[in-house]
Protein backbone atom coordinates (compact mmCIF):
# COMPACT_ATOMS: atom_id res chain seq x y z
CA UNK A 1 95.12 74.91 62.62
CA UNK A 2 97.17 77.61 64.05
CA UNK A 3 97.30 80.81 62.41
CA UNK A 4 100.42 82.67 61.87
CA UNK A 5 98.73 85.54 64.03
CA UNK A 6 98.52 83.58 66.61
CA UNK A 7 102.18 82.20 66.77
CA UNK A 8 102.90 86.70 67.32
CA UNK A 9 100.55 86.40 69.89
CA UNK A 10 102.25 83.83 71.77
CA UNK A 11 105.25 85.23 70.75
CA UNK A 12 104.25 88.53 72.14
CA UNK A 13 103.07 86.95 75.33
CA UNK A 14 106.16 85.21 76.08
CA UNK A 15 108.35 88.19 75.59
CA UNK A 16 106.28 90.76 77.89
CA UNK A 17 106.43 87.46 80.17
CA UNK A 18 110.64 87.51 80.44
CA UNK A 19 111.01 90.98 80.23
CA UNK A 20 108.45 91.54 83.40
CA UNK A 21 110.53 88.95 84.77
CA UNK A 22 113.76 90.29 84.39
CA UNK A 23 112.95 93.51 84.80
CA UNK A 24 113.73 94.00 88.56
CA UNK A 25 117.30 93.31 87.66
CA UNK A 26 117.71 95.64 84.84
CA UNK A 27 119.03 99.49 85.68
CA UNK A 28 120.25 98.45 89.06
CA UNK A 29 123.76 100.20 90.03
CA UNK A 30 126.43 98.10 91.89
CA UNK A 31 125.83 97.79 95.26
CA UNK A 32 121.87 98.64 94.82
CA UNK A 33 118.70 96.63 94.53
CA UNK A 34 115.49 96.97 93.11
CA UNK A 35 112.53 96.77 95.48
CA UNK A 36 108.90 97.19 94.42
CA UNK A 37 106.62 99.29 97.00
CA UNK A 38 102.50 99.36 97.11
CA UNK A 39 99.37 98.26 98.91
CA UNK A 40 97.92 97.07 95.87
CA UNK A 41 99.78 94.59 93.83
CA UNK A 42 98.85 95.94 90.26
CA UNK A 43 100.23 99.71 91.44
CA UNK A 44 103.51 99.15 92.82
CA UNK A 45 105.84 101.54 92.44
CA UNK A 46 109.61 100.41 91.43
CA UNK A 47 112.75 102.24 93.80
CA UNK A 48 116.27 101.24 93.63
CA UNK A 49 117.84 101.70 97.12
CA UNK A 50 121.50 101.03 98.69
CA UNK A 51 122.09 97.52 99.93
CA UNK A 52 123.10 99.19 103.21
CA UNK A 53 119.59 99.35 104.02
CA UNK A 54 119.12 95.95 105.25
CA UNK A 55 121.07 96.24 108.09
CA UNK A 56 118.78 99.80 109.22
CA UNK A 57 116.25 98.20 111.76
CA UNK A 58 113.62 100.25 109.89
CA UNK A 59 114.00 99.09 107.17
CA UNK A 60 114.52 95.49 108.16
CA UNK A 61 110.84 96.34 110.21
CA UNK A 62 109.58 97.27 106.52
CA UNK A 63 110.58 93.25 105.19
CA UNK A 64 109.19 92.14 108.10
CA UNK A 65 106.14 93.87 107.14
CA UNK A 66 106.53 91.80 103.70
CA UNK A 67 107.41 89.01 105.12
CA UNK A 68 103.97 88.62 106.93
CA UNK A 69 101.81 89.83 104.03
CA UNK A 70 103.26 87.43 101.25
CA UNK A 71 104.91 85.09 102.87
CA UNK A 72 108.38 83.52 101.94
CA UNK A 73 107.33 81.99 99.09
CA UNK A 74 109.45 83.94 96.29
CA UNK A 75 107.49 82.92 93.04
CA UNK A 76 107.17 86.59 92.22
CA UNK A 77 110.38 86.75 91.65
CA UNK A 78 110.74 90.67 93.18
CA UNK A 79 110.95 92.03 96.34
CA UNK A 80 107.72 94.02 97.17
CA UNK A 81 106.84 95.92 99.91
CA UNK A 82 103.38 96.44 100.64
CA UNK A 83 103.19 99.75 102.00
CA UNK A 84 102.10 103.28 101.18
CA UNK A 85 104.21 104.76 98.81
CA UNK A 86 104.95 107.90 100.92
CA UNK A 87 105.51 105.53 104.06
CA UNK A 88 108.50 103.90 102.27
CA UNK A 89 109.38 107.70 100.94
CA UNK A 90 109.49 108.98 104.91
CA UNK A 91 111.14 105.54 105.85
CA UNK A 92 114.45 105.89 103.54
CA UNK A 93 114.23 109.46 103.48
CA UNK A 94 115.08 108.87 107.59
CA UNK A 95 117.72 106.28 106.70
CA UNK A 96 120.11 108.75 104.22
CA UNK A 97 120.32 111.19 107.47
């Protein structure tokens, strides 16, 4: 028999579940995206950056980078980068010069 405490469990569960999955969406000015940046999976590190940067060949070198690592398959549903936080810092820090 299930409990009522259980039901706010699931409850709970599902709604961490959407928000985590919307998240990446959420806060993002026009003309921006979200892009999540981090060697390990469970520490990235959220930035929102211009759209302009995919056309900067550095940049493009960085997706390349995640491209290899993960793959195309897009269940994650968010772009991640797996790099060192400062490298992605140093990388778009060259790109708004």
């Amino acid at each position: 028999m299930i409990q009522f405490k259980d039901i706010l469990l699931q409850a709970k569960r599902l709604i961490v579940t959407t928000i985590s999955r919307v998240k990446h969406i959420i806060n993002v000015p026009k003309g921006h995206f979200a892009v999540y940046v981090g060697e390990d999976e469970k520490k990235t590190k959220r930035f929102v950056v211009p759209i302009s940067y995919l056309n900067h060949p550095l940049f493009q070198a960085l997706l390349h980078q995640a491209e290899n690592e993960f793959g195309t398959d897009h269940s994650r549903k968010c772009l991640t980068i797996p790099c060192a936080e400062d490298v992605f810092i140093d990388v778009t820090s060259r790109l708004n010069r």
